[in-house]
C-alpha atoms as a PDB file:
ATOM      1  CA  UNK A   1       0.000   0.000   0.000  1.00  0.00           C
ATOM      2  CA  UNK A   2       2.998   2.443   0.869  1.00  0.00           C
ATOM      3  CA  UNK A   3       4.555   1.403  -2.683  1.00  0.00           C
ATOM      4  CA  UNK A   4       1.181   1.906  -4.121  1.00  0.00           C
ATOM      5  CA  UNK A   5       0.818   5.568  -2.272  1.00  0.00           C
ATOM      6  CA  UNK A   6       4.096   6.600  -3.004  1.00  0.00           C
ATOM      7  CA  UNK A   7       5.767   5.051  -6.044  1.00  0.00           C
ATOM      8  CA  UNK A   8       4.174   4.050  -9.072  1.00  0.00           C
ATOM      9  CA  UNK A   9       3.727   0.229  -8.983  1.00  0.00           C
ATOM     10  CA  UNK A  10       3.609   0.216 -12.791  1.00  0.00           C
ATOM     11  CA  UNK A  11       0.733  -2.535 -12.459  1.00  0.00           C
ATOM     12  CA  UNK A  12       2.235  -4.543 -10.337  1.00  0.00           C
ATOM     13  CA  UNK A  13       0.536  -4.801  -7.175  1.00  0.00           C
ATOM     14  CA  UNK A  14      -3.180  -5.798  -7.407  1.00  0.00           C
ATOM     15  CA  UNK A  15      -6.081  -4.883  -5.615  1.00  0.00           C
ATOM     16  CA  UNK A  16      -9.001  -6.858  -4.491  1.00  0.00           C
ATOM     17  CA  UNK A  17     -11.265  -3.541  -3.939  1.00  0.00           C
ATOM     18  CA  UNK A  18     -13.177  -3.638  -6.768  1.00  0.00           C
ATOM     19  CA  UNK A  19     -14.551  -7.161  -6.463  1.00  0.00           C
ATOM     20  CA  UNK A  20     -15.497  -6.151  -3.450  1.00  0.00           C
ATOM     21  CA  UNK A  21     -17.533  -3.088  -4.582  1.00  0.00           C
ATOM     22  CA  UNK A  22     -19.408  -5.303  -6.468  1.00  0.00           C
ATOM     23  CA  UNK A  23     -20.438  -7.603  -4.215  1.00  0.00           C
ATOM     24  CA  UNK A  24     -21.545  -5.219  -1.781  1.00  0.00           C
ATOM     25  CA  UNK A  25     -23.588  -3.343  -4.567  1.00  0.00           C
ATOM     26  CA  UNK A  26     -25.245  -6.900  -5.307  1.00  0.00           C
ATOM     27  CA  UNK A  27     -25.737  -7.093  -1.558  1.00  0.00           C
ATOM     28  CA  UNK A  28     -27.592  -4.047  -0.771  1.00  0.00           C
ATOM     29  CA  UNK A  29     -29.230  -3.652  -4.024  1.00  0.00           C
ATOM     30  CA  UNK A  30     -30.710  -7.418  -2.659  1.00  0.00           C
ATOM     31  CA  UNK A  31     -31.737  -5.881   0.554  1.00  0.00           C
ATOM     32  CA  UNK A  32     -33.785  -3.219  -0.895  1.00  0.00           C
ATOM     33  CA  UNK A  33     -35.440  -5.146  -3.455  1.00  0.00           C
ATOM     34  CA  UNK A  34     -35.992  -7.301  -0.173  1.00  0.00           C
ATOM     35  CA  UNK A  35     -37.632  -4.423   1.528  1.00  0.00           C
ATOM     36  CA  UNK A  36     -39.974  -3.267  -1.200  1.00  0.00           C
ATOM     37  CA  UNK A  37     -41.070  -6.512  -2.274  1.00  0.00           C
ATOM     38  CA  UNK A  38     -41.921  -7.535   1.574  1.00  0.00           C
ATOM     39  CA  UNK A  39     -44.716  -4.738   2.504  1.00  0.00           C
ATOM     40  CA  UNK A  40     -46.467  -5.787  -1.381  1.00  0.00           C
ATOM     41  CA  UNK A  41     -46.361  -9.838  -0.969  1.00  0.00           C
ATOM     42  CA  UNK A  42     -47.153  -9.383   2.990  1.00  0.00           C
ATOM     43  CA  UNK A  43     -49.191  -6.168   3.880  1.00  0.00           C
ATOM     44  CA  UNK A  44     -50.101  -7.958   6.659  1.00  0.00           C
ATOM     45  CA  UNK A  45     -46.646  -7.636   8.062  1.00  0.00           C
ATOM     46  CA  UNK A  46     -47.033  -3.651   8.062  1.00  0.00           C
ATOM     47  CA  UNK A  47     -47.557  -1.828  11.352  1.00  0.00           C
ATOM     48  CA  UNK A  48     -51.572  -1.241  11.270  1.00  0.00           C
ATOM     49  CA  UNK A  49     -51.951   2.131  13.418  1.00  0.00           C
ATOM     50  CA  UNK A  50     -49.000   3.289  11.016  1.00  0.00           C
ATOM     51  CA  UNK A  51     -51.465   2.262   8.342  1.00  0.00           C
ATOM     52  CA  UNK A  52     -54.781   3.753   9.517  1.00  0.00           C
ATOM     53  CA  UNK A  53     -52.960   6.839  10.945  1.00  0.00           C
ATOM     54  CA  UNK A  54     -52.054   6.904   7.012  1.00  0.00           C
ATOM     55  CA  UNK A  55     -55.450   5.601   5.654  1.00  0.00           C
ATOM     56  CA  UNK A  56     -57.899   7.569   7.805  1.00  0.00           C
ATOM     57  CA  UNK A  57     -59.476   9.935   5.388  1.00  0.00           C
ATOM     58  CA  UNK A  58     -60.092  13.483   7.350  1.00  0.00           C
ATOM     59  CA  UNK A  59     -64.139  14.232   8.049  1.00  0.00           C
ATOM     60  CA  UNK A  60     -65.285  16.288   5.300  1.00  0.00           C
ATOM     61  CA  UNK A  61     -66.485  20.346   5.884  1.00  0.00           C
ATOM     62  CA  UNK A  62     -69.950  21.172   7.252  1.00  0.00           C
ATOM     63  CA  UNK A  63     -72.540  21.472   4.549  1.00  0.00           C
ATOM     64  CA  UNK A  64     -72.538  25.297   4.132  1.00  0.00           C
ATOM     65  CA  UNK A  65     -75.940  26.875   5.447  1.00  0.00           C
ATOM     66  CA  UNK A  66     -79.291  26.988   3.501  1.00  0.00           C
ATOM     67  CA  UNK A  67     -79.934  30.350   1.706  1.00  0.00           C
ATOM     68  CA  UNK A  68     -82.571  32.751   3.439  1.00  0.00           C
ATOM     69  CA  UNK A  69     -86.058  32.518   2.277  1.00  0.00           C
ATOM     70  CA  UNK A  70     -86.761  35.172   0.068  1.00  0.00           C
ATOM     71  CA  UNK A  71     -88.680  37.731   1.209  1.00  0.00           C
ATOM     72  CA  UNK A  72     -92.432  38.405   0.783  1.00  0.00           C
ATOM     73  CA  UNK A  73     -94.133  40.221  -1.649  1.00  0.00           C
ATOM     74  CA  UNK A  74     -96.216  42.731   0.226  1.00  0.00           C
ATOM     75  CA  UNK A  75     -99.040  43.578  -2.534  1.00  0.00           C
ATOM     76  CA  UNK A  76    -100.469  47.147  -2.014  1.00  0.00           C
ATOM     77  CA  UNK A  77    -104.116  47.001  -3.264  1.00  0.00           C
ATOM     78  CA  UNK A  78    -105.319  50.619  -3.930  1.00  0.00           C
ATOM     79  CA  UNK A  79    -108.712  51.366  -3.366  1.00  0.00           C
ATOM     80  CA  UNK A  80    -110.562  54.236  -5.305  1.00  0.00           C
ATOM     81  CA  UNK A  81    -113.147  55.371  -3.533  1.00  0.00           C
ATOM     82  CA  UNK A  82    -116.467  56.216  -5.012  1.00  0.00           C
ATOM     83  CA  UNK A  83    -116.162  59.612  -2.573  1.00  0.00           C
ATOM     84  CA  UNK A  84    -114.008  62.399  -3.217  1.00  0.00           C
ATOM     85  CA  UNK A  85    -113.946  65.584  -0.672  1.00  0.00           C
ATOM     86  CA  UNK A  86    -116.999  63.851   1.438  1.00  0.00           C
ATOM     87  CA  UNK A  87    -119.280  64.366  -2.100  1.00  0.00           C
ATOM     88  CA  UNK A  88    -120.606  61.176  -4.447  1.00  0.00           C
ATOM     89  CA  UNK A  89    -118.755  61.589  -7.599  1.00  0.00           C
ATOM     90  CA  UNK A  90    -120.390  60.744 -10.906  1.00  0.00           C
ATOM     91  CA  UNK A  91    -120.588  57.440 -12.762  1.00  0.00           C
ATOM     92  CA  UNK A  92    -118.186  57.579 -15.523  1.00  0.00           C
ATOM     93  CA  UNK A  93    -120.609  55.937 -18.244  1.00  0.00           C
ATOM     94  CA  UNK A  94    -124.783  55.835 -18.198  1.00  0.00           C
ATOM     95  CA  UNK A  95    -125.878  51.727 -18.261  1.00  0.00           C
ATOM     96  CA  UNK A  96    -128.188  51.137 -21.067  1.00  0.00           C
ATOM     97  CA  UNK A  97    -130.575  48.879 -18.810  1.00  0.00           C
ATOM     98  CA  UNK A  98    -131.825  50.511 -15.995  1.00  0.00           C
ATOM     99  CA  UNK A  99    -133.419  47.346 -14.384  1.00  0.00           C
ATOM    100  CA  UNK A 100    -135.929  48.343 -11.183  1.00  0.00           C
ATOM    101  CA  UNK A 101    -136.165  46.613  -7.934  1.00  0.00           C
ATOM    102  CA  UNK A 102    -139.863  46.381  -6.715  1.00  0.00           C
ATOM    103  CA  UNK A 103    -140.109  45.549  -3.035  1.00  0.00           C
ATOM    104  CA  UNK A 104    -142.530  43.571  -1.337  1.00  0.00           C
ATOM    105  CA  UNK A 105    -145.044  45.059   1.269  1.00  0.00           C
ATOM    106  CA  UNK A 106    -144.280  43.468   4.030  1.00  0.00           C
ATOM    107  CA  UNK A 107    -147.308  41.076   5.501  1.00  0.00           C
ATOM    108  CA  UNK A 108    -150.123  42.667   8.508  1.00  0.00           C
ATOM    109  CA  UNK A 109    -148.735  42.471  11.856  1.00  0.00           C
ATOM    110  CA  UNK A 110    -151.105  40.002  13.638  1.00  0.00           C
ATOM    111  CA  UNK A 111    -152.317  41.914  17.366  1.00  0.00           C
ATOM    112  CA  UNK A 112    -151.420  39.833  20.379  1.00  0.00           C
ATOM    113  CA  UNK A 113    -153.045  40.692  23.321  1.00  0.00           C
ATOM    114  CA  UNK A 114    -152.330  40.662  26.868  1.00  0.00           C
ATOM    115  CA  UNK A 115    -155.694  39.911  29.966  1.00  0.00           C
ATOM    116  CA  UNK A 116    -157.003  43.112  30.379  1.00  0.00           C
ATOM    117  CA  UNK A 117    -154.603  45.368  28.216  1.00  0.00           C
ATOM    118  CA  UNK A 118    -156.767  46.805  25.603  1.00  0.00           C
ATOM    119  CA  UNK A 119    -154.588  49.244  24.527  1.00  0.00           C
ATOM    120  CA  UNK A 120    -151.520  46.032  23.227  1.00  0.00           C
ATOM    121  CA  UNK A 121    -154.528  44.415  20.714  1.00  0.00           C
ATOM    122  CA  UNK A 122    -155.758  42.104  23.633  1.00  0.00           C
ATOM    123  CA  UNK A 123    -159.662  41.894  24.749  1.00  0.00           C
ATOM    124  CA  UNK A 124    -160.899  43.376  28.324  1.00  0.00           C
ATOM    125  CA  UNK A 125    -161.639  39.809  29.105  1.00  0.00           C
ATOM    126  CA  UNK A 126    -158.634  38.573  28.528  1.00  0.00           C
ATOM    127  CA  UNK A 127    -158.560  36.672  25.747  1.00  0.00           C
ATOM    128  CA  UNK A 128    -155.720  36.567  22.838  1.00  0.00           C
ATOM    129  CA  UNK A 129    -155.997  38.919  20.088  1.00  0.00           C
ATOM    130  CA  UNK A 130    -156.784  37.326  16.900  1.00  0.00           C
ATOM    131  CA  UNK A 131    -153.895  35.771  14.878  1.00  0.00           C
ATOM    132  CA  UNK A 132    -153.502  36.828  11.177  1.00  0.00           C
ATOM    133  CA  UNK A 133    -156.440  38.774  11.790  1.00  0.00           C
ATOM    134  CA  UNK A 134    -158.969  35.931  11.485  1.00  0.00           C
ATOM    135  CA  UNK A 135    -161.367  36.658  13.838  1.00  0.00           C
ATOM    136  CA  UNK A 136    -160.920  35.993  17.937  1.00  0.00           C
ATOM    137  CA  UNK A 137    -158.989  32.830  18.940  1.00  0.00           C
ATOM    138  CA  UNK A 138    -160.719  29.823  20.997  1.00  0.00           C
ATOM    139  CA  UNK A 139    -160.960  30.902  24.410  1.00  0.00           C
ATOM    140  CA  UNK A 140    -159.365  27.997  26.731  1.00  0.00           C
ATOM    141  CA  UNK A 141    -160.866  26.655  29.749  1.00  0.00           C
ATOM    142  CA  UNK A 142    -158.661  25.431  32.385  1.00  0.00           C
ATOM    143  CA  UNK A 143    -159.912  21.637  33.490  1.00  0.00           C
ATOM    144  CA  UNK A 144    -161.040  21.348  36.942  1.00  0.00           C
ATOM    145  CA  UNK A 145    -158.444  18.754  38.675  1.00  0.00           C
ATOM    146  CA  UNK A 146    -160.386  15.928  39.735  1.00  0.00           C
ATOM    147  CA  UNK A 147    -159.519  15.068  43.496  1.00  0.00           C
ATOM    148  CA  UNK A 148    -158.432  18.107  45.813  1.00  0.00           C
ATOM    149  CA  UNK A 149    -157.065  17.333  49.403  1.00  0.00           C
ATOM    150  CA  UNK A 150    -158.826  19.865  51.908  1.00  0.00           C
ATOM    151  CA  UNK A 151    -157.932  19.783  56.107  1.00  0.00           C
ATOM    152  CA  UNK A 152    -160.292  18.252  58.498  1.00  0.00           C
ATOM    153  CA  UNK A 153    -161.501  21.863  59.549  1.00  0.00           C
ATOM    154  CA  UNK A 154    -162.219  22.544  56.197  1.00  0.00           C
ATOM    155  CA  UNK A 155    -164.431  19.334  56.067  1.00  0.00           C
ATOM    156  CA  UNK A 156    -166.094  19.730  59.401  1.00  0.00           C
ATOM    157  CA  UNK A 157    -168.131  23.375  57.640  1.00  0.00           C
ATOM    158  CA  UNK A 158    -169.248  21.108  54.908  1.00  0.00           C
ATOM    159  CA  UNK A 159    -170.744  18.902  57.504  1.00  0.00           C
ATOM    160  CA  UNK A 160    -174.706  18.569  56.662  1.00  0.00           C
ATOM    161  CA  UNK A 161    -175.345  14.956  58.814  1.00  0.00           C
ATOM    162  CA  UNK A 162    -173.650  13.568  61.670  1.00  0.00           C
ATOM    163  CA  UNK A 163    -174.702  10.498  63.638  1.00  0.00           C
ATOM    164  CA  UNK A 164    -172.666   9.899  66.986  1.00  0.00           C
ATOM    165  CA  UNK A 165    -170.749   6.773  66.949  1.00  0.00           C
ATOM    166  CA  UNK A 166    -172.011   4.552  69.534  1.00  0.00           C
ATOM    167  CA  UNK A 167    -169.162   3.868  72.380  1.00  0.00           C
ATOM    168  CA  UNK A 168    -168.219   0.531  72.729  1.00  0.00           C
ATOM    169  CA  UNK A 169    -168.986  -1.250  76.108  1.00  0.00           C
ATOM    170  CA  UNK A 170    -166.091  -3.400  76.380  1.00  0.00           C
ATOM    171  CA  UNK A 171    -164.253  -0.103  75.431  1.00  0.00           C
ATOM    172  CA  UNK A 172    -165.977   1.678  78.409  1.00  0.00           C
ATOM    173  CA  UNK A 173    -165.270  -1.105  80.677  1.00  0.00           C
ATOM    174  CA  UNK A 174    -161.793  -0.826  79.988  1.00  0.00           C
ATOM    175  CA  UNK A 175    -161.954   2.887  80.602  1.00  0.00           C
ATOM    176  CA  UNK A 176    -160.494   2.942  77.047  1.00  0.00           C
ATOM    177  CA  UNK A 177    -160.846   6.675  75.206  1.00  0.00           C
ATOM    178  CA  UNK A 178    -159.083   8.473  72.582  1.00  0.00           C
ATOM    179  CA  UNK A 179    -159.346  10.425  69.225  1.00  0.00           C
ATOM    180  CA  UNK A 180    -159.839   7.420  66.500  1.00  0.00           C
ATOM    181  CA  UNK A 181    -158.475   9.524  63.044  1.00  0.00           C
ATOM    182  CA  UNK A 182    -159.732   8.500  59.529  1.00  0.00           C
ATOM    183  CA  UNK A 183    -159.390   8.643  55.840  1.00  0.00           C
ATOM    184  CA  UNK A 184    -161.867   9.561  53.865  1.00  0.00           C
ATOM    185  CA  UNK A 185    -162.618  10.637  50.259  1.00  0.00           C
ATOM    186  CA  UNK A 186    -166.229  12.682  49.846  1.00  0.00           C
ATOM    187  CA  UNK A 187    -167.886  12.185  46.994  1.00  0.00           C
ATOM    188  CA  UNK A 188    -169.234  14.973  44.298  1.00  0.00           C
ATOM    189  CA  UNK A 189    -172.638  14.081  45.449  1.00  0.00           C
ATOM    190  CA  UNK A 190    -171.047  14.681  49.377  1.00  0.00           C
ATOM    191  CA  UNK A 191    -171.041  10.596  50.147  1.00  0.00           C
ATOM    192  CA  UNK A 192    -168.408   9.121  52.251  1.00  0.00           C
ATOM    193  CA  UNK A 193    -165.823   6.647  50.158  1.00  0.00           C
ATOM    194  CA  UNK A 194    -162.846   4.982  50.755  1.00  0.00           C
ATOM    195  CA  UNK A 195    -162.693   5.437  54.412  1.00  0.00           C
ATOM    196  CA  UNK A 196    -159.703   3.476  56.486  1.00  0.00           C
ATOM    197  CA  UNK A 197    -158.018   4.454  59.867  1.00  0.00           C
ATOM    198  CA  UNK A 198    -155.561   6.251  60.017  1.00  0.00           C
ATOM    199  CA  UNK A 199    -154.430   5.624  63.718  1.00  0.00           C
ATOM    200  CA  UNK A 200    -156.458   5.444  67.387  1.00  0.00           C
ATOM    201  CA  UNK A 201    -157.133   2.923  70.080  1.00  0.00           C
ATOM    202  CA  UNK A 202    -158.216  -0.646  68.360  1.00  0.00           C
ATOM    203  CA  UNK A 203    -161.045  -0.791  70.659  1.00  0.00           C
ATOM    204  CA  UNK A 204    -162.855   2.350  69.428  1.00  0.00           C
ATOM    205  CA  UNK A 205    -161.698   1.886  65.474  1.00  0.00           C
ATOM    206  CA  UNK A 206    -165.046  -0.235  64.569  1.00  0.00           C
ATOM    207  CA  UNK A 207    -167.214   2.029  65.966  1.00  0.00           C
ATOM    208  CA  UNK A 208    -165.727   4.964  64.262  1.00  0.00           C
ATOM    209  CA  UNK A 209    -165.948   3.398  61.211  1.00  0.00           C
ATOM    210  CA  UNK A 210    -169.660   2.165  61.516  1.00  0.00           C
ATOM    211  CA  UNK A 211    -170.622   5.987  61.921  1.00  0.00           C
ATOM    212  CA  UNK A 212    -168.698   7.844  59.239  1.00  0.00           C
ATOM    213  CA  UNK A 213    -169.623   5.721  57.083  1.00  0.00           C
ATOM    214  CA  UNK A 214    -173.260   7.307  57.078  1.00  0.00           C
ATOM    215  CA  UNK A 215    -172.365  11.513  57.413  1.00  0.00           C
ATOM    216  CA  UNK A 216    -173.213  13.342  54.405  1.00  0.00           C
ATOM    217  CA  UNK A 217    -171.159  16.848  53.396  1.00  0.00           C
ATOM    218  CA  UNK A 218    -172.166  19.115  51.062  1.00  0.00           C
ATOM    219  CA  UNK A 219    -170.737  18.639  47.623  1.00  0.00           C
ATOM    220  CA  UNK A 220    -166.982  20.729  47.482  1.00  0.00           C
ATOM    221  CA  UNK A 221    -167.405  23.061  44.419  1.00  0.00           C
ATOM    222  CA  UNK A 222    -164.550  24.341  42.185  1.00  0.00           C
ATOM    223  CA  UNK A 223    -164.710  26.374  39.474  1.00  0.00           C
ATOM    224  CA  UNK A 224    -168.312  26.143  40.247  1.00  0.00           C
ATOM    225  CA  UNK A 225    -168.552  22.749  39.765  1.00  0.00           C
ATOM    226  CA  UNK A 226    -168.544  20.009  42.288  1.00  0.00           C
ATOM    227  CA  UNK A 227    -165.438  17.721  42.633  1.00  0.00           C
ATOM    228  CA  UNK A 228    -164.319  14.803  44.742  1.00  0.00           C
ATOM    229  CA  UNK A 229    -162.412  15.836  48.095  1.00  0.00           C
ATOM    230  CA  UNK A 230    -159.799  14.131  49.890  1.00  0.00           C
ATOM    231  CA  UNK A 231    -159.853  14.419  54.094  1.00  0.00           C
ATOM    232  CA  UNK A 232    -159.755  13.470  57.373  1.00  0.00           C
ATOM    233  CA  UNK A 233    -161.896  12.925  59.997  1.00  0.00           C
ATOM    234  CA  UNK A 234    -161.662  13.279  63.711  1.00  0.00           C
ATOM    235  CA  UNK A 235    -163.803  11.017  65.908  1.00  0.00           C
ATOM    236  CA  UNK A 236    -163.120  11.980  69.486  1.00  0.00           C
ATOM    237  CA  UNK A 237    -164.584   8.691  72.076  1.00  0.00           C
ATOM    238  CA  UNK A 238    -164.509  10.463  75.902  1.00  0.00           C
ATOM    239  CA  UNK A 239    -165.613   8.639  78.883  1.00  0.00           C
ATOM    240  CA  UNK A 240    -166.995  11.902  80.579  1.00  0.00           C
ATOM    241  CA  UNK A 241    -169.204  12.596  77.159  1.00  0.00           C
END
């Protein structure tokens, strides 16, 4: 090496170098074929958060933000009025029809009266006025009800025959008295009907009974005509009478 650094050999030493230049070119250029054909053959052998770090497409931008509506058409309607200064104006052309409206009379007002109101269409006696004007209505008669209840005083004035009941011995015996108090209906001709008791001492009851059974009223009139009554009677049985 000092002979070949110094002096000129003239070609006689020899050097191995250049073998070995190409050998390590074959060498390395092996290794990096090596390393390119590796990750195609095997991907599998490639680090895989390397790979989706690298893969991982970035989220896409926001959708931008809908346009504004457009904005509304505010139509101004101009109205001529037929008036101008508070005075009609006129027509601005004459119609060649003239067509005329004839109105209809408008029907009699039927009077309605009032009891005893002349003066509103009604009649002093107090009947309806007539409707339509077609003479005077029907006049209406209230119907008479036909049973009215009336108080035992009330019955006692309508009284025409009493018979006194006849007190019962054994009653009497038994010193047995009281107020025997009955039910009775009185007939439009003033009969007794329907008679029951009502409440007293059993003893006198019978007796009682025996001479209700043949009073006689006078008939009850309503309306001016007689109807059936509905009362009670009071038969008083005293040992001192």
């Amino acid at each position: 090496m000092f002979e070949d650094s110094t002096f000129e050999s003239g070609g006689k030493i020899k050097s191995k170098s250049g073998r070995w230049m190409v050998v390590t070119g074959i060498i390395n250029g092996s290794i990096l074929v090596l390393l390119i054909l590796i990750p195609l053959i095997y991907p599998e052998a490639l680090p895989k958060a390397a790979m989706q770090t690298l893969l991982v497409a970035p989220p896409p931008p926001p959708p931008p933000p809908p346009p504004p509506p457009p904005p509304e058409v505010i139509k101004v309607v101009h109205v001529q009025s037929e008036m101008m200064n508070n005075q009609l104006t006129a027509p601005t052309r004459i119609p060649h029809d003239i067509k005329m409206v004839a109105e209809k009379e408008a029907p009699p007002t039927s009077s309605f009266g009032v009891a005893g109101m002349e003066g509103l269409g009604g009649s002093s006696g107090g009947v309806l006025g007539s409707v339509f004007g077609a003479g005077s209505a029907p006049k209406v008669k209230a119907e008479a009800p036909k049973k009215v209840n009336i108080s035992a005083g009330v019955a006692v004035g309508m009284l025409l025959q009493k018979t006194q009941p006849v007190y019962p011995p054994i009653a009497k015996a038994a010193r047995v008295s009281g107020t025997v108090v009955l039910q009775a209906t009185i007939s439009k001709s003033g009969t007794i009907e329907n008679l029951r008791v009502i409440s007293g001492p059993a003893m006198l009851q019978q007796a009682a009974l025996d001479a209700v059974k043949t009073w006689r009223y006078r008939p009850y009139l309503l309306n001016n005509e007689p109807v059936e009554v509905e009362t009670t009677v009071n038969v008083i049985f005293s040992l001192g009478g």
